[in-house]
N, C-alpha and C. Protein backbone atom coordinates (compact mmCIF):
# COMPACT_ATOMS: atom_id res chain seq x y z
N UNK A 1 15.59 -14.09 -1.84
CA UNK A 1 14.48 -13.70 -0.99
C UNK A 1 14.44 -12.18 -0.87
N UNK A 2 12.99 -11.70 -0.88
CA UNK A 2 13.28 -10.16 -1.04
C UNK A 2 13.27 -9.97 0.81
N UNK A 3 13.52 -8.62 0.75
CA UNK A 3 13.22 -8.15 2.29
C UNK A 3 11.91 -7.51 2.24
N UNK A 4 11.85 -6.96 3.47
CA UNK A 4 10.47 -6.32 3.16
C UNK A 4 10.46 -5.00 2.95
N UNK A 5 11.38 -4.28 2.65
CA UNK A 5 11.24 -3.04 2.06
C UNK A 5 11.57 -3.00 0.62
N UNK A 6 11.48 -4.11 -0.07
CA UNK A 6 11.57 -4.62 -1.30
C UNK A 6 10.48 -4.99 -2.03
N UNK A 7 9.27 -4.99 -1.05
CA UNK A 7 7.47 -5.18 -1.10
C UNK A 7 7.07 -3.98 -0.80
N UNK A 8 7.41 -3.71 0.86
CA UNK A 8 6.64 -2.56 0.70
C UNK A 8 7.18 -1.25 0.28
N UNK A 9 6.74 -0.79 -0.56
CA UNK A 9 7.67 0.66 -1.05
C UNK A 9 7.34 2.32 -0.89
N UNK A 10 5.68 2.32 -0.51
CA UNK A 10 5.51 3.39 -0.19
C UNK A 10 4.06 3.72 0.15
N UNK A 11 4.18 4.33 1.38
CA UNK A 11 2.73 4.85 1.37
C UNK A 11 1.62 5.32 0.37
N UNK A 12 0.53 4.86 0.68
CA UNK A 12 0.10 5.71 -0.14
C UNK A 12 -1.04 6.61 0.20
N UNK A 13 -1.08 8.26 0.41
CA UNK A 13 -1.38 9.63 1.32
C UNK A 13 -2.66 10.10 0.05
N UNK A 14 -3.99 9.71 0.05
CA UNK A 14 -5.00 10.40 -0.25
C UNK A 14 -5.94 10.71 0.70
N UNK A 15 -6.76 11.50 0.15
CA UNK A 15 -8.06 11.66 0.96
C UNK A 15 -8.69 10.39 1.61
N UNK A 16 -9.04 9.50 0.57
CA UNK A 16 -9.52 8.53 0.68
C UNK A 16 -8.99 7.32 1.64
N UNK A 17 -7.53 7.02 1.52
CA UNK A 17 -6.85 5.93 2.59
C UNK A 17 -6.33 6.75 3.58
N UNK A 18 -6.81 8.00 3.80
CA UNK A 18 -6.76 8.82 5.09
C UNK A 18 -8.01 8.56 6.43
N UNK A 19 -8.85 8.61 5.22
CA UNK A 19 -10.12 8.31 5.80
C UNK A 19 -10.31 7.21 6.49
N UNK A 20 -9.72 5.75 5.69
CA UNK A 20 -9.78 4.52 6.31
C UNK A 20 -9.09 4.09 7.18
N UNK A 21 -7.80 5.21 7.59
CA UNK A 21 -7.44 4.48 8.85
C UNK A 21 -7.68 4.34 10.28
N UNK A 22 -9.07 5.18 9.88
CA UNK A 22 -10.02 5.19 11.62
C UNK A 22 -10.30 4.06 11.16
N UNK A 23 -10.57 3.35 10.35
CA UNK A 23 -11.28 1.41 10.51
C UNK A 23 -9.70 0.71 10.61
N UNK A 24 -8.69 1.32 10.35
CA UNK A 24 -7.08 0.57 10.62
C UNK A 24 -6.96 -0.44 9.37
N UNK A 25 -7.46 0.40 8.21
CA UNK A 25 -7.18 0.20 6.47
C UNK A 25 -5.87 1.06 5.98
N UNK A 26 -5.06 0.56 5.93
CA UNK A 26 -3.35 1.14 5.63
C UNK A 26 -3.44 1.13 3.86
N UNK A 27 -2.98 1.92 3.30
CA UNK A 27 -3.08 1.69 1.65
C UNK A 27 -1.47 1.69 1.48
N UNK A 28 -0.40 1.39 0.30
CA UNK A 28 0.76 1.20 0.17
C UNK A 28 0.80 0.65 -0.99
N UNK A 29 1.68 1.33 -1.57
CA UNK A 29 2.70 0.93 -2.75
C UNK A 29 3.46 -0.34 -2.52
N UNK A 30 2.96 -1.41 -3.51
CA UNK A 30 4.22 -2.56 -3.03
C UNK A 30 4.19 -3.09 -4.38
N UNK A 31 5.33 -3.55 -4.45
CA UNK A 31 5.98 -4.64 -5.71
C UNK A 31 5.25 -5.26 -6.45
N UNK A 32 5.28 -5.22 -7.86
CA UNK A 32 3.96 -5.72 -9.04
C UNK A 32 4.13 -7.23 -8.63
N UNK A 33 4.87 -8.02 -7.97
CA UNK A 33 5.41 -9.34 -8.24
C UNK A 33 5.01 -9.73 -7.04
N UNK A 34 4.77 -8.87 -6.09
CA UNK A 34 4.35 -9.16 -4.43
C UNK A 34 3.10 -10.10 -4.17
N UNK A 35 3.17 -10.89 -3.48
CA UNK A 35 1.61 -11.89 -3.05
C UNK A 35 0.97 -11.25 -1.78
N UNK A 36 -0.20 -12.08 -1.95
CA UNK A 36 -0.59 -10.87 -0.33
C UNK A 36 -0.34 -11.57 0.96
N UNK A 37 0.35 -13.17 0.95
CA UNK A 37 1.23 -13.63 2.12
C UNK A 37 2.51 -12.44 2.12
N UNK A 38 3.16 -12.02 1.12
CA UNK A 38 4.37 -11.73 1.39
C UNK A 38 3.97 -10.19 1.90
N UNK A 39 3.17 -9.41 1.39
CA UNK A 39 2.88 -8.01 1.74
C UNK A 39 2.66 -8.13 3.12
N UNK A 40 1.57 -8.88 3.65
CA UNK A 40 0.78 -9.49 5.15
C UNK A 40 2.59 -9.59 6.13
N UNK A 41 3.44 -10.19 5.73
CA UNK A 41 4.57 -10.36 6.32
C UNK A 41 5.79 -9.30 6.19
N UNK A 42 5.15 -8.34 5.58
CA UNK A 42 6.23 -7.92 5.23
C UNK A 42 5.80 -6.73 6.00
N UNK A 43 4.69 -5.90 6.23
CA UNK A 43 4.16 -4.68 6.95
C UNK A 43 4.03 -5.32 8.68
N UNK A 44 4.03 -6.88 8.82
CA UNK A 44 3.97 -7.19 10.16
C UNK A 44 5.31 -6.57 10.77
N UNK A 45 6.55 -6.96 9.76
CA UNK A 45 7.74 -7.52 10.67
C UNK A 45 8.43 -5.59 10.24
N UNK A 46 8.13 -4.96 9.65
CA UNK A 46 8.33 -3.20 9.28
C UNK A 46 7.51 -2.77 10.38
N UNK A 47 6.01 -2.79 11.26
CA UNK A 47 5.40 -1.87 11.20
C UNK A 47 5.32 -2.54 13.26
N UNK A 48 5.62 -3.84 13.31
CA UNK A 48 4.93 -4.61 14.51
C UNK A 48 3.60 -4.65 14.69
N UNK A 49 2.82 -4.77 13.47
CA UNK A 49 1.62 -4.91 13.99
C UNK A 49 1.19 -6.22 13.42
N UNK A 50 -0.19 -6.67 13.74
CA UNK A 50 -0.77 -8.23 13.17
C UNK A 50 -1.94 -7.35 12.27
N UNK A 51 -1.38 -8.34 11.06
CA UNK A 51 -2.83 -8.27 10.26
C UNK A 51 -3.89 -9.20 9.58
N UNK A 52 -5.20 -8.67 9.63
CA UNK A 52 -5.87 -9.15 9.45
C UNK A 52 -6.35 -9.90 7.99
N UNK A 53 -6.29 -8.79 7.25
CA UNK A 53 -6.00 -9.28 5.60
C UNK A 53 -5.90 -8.57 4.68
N UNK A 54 -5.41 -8.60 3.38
CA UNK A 54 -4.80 -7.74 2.63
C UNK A 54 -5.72 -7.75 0.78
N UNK A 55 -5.98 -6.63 0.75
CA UNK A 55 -6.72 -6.71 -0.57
C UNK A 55 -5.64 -5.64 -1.56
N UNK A 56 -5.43 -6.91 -2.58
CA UNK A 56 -4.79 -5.96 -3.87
C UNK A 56 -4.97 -5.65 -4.87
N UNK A 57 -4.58 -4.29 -5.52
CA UNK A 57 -5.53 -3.71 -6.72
C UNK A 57 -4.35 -3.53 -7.59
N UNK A 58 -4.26 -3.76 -9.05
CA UNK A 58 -3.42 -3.61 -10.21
C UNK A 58 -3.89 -1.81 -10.42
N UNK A 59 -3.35 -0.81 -10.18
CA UNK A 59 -3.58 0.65 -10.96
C UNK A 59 -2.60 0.29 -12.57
N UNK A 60 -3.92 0.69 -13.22
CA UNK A 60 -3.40 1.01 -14.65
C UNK A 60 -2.45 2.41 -14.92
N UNK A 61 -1.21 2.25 -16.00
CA UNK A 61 -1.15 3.59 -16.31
C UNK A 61 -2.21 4.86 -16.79
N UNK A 62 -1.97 5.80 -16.93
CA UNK A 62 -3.06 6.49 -17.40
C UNK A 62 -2.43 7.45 -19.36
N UNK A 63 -3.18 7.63 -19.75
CA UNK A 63 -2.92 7.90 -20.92
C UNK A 63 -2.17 9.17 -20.81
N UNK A 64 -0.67 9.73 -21.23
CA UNK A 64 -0.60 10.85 -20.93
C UNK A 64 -0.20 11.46 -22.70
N UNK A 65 0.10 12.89 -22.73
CA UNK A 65 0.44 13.50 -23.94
C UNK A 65 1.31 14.40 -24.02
N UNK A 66 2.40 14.52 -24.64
CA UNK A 66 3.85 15.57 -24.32
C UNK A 66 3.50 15.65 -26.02
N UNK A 67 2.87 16.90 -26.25
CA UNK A 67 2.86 17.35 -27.65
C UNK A 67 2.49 16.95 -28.71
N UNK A 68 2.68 16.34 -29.52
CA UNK A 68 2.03 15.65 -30.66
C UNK A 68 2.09 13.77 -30.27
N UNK A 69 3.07 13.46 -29.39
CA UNK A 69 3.13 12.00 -29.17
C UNK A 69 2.44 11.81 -27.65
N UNK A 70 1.98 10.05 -27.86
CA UNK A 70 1.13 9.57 -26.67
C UNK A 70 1.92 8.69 -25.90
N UNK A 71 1.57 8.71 -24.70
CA UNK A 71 2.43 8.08 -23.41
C UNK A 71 1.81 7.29 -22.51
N UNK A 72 2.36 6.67 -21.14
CA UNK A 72 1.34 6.12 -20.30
C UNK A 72 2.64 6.45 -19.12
N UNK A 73 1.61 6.47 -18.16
CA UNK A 73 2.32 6.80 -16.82
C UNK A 73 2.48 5.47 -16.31
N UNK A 74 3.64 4.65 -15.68
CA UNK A 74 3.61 3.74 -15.42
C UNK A 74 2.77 3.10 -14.69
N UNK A 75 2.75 1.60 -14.73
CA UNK A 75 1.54 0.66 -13.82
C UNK A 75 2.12 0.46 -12.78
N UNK A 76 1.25 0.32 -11.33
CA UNK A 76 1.77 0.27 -10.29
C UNK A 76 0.70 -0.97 -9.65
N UNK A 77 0.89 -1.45 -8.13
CA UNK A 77 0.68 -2.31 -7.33
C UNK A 77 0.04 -1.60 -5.97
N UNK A 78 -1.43 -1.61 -5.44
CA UNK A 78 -1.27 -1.21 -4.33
C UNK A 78 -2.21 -2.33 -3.71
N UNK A 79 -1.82 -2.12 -2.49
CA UNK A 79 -2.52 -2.81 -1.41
C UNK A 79 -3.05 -2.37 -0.15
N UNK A 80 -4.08 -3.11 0.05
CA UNK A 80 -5.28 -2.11 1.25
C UNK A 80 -4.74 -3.29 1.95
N UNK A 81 -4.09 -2.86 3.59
CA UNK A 81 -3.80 -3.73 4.51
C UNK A 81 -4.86 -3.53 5.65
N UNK A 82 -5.47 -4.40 6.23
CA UNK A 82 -6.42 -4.52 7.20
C UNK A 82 -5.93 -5.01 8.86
N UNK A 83 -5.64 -3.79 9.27
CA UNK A 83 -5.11 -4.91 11.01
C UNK A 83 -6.39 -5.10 11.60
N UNK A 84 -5.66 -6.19 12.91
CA UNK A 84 -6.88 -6.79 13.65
C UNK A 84 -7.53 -6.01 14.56
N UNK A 85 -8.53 -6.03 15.26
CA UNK A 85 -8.76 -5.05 16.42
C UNK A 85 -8.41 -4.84 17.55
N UNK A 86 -7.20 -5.81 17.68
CA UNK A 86 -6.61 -5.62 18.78
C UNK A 86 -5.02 -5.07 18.93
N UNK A 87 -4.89 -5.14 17.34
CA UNK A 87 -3.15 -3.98 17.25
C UNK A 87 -3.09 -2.79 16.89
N UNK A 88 -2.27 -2.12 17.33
CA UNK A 88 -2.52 -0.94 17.51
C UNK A 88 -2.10 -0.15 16.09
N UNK A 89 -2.34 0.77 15.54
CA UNK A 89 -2.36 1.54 14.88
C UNK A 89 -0.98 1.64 13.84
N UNK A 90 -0.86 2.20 12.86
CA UNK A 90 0.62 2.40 12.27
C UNK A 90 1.14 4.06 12.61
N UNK A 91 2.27 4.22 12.91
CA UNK A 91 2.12 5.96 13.62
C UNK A 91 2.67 6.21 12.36
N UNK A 92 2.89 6.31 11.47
CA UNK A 92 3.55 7.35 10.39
C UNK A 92 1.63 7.51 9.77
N UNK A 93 0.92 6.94 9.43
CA UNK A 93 -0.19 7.41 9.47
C UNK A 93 -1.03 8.11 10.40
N UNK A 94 -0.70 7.84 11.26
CA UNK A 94 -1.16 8.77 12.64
C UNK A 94 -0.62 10.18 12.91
N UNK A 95 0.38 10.33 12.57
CA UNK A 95 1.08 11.86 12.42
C UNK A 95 0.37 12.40 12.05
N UNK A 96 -0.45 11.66 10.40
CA UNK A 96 -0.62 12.66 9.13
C UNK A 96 -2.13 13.13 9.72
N UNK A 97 -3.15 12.84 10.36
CA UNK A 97 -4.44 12.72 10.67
C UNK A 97 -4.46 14.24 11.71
């Protein structure tokens, strides 16, 4: 059984999932293998908050180039977590605002 810092692995700090956490849209790095029961449980019992529901996106590598040979930046896992309107906020995103 994983734990939950074995799902969730890392914030994730753009413009964009900066923006969404006035609607209390959390973005995060989690595990290619992760379901969105286990993510949903896994930011509850890390963060104490209830959530509402969780949408996940596959990021592709991107093509990279070191000189004459071609590369890819690895594939990653993220997930847009949605709390309810009645829990309160995540504060490590709240610092950053």
């Amino acid at each position: 059984m994983k734990t939950p810092q074995d799902i969730v692995l890392a914030p994730v700090i753009t413009e964009k999932s900066m923006l969404a956490t006035s609607s209390k849209k959390y973005t995060f790095k989690v595990a290619p293998d992760a379901e969105k029961i286990e993510i949903a449980r896994a930011v509850e019992s890390l963060f104490n908050v209830k959530v509402a529901k969780v949408n996940t996106i596959k990021v592709l590598g991107r093509k990279k180039r070191m000189g004459m040979k071609f590369g890819y930046t690895p594939s990653w896992k993220k997930a847009v977590v949605t709390l309810t309107g009645d829990s309160k906020g995540i504060e490590f995103f709240e610092t950053m605002n």
